[in-house]
Protein backbone atom coordinates (compact mmCIF):
# COMPACT_ATOMS: atom_id res chain seq x y z
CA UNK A 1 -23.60 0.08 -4.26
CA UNK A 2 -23.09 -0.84 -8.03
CA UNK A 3 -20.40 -3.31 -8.74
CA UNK A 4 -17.06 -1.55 -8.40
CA UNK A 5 -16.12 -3.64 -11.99
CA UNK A 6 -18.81 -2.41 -13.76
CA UNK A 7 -18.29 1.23 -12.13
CA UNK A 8 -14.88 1.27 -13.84
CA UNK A 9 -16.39 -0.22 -17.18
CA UNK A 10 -18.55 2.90 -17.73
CA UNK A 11 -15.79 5.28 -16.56
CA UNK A 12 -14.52 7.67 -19.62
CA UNK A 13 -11.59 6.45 -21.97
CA UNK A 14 -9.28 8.90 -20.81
CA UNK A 15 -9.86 7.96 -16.55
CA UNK A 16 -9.72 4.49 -17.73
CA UNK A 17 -6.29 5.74 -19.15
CA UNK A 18 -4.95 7.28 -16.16
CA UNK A 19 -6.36 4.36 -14.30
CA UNK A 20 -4.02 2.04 -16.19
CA UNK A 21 -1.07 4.57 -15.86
CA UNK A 22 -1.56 4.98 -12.09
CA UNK A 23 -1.29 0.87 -11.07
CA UNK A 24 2.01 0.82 -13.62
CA UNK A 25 3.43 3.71 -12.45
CA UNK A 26 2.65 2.02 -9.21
CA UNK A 27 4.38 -1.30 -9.48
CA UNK A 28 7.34 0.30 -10.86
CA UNK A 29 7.69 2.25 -7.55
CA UNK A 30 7.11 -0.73 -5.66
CA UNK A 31 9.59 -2.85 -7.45
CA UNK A 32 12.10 -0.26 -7.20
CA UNK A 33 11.87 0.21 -3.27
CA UNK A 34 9.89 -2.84 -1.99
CA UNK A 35 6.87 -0.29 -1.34
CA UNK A 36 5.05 2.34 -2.00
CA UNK A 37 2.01 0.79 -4.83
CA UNK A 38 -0.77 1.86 -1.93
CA UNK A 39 0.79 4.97 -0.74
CA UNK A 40 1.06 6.26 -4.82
CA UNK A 41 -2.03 4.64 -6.08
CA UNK A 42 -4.51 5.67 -3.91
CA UNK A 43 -4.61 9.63 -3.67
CA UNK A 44 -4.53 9.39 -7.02
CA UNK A 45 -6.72 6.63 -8.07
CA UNK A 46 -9.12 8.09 -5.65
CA UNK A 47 -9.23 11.30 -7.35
CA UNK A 48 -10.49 9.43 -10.60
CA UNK A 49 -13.29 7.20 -9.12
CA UNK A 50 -13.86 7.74 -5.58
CA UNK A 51 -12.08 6.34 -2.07
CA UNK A 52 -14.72 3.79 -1.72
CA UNK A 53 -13.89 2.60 -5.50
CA UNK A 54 -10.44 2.76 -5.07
CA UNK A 55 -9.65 1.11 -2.15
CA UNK A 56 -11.00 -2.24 -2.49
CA UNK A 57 -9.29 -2.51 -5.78
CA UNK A 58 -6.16 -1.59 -5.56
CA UNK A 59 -6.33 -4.07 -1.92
CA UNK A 60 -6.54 -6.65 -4.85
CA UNK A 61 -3.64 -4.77 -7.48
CA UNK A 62 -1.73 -4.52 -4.11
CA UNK A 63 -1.77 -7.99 -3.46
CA UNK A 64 -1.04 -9.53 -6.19
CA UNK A 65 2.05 -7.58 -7.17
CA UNK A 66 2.95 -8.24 -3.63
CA UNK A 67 2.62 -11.42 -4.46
CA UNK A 68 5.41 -11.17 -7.49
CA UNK A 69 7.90 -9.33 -5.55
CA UNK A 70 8.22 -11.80 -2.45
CA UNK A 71 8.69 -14.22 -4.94
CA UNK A 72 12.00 -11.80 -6.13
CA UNK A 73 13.03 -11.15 -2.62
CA UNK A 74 12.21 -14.45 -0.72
CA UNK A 75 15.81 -15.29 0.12
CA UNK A 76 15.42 -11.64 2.36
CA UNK A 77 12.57 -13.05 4.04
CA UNK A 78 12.64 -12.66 8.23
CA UNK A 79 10.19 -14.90 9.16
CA UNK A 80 9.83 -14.29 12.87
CA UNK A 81 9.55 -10.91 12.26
CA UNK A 82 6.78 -10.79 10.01
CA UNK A 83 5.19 -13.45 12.20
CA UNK A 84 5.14 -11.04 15.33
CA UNK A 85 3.79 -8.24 13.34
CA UNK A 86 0.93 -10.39 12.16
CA UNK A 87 -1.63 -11.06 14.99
CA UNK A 88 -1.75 -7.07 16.27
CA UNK A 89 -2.36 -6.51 12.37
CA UNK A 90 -5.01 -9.28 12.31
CA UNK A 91 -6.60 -8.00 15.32
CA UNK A 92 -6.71 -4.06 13.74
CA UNK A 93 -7.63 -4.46 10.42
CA UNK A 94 -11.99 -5.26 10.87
CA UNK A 95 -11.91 -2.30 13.20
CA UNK A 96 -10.56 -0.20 9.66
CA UNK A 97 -12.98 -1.70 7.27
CA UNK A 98 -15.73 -0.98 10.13
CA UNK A 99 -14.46 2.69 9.55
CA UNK A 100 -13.66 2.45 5.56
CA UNK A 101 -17.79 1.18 5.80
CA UNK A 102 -19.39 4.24 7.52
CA UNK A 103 -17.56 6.99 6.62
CA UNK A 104 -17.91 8.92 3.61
CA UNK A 105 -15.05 9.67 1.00
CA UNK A 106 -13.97 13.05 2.62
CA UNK A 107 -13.16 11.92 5.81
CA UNK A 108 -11.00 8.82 4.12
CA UNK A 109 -9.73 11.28 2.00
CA UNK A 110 -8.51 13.47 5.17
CA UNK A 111 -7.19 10.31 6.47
CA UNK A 112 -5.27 9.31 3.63
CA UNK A 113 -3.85 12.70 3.42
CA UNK A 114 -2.92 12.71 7.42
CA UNK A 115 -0.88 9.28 7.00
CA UNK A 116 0.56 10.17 3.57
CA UNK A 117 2.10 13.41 4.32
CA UNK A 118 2.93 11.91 8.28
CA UNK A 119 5.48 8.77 6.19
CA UNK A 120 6.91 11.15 3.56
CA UNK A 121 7.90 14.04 6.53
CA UNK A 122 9.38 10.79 8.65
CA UNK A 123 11.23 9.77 5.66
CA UNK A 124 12.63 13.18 5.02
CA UNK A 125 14.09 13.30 8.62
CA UNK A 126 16.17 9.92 7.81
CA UNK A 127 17.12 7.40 9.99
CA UNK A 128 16.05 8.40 13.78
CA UNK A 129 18.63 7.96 16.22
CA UNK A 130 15.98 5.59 18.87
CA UNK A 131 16.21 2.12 18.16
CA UNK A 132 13.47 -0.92 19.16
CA UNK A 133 15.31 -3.39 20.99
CA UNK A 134 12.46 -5.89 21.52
CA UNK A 135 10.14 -7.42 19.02
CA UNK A 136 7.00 -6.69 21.73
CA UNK A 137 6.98 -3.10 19.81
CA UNK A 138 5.99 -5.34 16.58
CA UNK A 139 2.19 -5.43 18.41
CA UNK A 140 0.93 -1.87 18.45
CA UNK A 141 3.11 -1.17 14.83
CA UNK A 142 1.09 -4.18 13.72
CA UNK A 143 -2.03 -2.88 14.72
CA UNK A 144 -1.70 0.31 13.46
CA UNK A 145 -1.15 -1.31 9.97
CA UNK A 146 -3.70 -3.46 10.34
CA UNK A 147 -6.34 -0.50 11.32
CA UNK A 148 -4.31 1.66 8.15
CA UNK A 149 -5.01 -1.12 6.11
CA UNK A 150 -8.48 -1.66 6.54
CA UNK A 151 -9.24 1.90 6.69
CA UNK A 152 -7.13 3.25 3.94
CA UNK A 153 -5.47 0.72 2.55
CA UNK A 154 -2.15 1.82 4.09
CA UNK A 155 -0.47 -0.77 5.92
CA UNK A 156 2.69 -0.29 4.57
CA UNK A 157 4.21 2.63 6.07
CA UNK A 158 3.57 1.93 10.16
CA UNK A 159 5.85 -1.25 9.02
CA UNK A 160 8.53 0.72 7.23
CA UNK A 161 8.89 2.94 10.50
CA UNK A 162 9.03 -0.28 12.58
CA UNK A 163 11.58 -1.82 10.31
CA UNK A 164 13.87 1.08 10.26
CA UNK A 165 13.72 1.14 14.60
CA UNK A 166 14.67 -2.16 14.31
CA UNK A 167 17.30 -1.41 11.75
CA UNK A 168 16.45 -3.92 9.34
CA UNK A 169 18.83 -4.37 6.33
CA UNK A 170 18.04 -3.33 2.67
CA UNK A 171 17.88 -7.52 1.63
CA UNK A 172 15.81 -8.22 4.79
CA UNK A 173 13.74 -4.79 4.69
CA UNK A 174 12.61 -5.49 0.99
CA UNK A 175 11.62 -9.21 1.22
CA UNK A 176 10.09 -9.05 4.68
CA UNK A 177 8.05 -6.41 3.84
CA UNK A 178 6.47 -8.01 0.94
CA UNK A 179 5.84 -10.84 2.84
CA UNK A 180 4.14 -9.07 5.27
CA UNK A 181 1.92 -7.33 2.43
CA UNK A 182 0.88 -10.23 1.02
CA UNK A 183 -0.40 -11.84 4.19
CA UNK A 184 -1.36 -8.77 5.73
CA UNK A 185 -3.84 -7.76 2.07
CA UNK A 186 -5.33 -10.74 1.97
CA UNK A 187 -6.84 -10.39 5.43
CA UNK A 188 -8.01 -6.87 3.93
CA UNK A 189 -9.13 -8.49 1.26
CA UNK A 190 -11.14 -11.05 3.59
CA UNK A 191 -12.54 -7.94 5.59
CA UNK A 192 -13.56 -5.54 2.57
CA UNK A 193 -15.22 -8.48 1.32
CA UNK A 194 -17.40 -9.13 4.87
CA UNK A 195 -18.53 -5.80 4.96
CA UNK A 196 -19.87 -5.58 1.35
CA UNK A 197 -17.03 -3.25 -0.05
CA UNK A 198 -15.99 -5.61 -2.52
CA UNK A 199 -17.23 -8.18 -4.92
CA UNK A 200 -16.83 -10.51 -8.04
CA UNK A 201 -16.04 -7.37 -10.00
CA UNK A 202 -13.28 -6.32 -8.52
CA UNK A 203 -11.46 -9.14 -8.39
CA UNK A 204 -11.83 -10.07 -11.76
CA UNK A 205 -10.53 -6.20 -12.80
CA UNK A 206 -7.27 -7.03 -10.32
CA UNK A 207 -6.36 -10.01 -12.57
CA UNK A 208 -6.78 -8.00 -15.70
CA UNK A 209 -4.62 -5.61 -14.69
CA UNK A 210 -2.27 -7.88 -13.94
CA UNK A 211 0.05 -7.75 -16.72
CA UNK A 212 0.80 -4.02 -16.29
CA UNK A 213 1.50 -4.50 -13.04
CA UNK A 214 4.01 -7.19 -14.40
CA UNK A 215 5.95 -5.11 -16.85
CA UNK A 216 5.68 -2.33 -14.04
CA UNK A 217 7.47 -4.34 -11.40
CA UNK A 218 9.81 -5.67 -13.65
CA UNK A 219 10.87 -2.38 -15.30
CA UNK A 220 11.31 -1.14 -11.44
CA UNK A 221 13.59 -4.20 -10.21
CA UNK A 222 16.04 -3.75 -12.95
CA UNK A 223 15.96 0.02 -12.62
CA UNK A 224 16.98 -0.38 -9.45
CA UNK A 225 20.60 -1.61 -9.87
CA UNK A 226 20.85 1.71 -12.20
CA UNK A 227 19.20 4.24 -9.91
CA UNK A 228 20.38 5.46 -6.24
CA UNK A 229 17.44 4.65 -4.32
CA UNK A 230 18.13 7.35 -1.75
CA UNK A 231 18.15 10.11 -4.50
CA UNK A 232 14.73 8.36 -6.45
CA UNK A 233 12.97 8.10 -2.65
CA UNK A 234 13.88 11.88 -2.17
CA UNK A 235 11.75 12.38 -5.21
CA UNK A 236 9.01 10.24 -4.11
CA UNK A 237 8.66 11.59 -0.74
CA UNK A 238 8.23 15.33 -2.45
CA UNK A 239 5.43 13.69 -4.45
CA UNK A 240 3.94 12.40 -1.93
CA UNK A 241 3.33 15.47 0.43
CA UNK A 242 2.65 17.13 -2.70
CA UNK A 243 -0.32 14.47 -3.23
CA UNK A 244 -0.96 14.87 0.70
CA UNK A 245 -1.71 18.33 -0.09
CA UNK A 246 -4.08 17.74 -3.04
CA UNK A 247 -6.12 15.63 -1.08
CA UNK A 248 -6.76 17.77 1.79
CA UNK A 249 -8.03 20.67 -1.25
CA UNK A 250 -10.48 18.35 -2.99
């Protein structure tokens, strides 16, 4: 495999463009809700250079702008929480870079599609009426990130599903979840990099980006005192299954 860096270098100007446009779009969605940079970024950033491209990186872009926002939301923070998600996450994830390694991009692309649409059909239905009374649950919702992660660089949404069973409030659900991002891409990270997805290259084209992450995530924090998030997420969640969809027809 050529270095995923020097595979974006010799992309065209204008997918270099729409490279750049996804990961700000993308960290304005993210620092509007508390998620949602994976989930928009890659169907879309896959569609310019490939899932096995795309994933690695935006494990890095995803990371660090997780990075900035648990910084804005750290006073949210529910420490035990994230800390029984972790180890059924840490557990799951090799097992999804195992799979991200030996399949080819159609199948992640299927995947991809199958969890996308999946979270934006959940979040449609609103708030389901069963509620988690005991934190045990956090192991097999942690392990299904963890394999999501790996695999498709989804971790987020098996969380979001968990957090809303355990009726976790908007502070708590924002900061906790970033939290959780951060620790729970670096072990990604750690696990592309093992099985020879990702190298020098890519990390060095995460920090570059960095900055329009930046102005992306700060753009979406103060838009979000201006904007009712249930209306923008309603948006989003059309988007998605509309991205779902695209997928699948590739």
């Amino acid at each position: 495999m050529h270095g995923l860096g020097e595979i974006l270098l010799h992309l065209p100007a204008g997918q270099l463009a729409s490279a750049a446009v996804i990961f700000f779009l993308s960290a304005l969605l993210q620092g509007m809700t508390g998620f949602g940079f994976v989930l928009f970024s890659a169907p879309l950033l896959s569609m310019v250079t490939g899932a096995k491209v795309a994933i690695p990186l935006i494990t890095c872009t995803g990371f660090i702008n997780a990075i900035t926002l648990t910084l804005s939301n750290r006073k949210g923070i529910r420490f035990k929480e994230v800390g029984c998600l972790l180890p059924g996450s840490f557990l799951a994830i090799p097992l999804g870079a195992w799979f991200l390694h030996h399949y080819d991009d159609h199948v992640l692309r299927l995947g991809l599609a199958a969890i996308i649409f999946l979270f934006a059909v959940y979040s449609m239905l609103g708030k389901m009426r069963v509620h988690l009374k005991s934190d045990t649950w956090a192991i097999p919702f942690g392990m299904l990130s963890g394999f999501s992660g790996g695999a498709f660089n989804a971790n987020a949404p098996p969380v979001i599903v968990y957090a809303q069973l355990r009726q976790w409030d908007q502070k708590g659900f924002k900061g906790s979840l970033s939290a959780y991002l951060v620790v729970n891409s670096a072990a990604v990270m750690v696990s592309h990099h093992v099985a020879g997805l990702s190298n020098m290259g890519v990390y060095i084209t995460a920090v570059e980006l960095f900055p329009i992450m930046f102005v992306g995530s700060l753009i979406g924090l103060r838009i979000t005192g201006r904007m009712s998030t249930s209306s923008f997420n309603k948006i989003i969640q059309g988007m998605l299954i509309m991205l779902s969809i695209l997928l699948v027809l590739k």
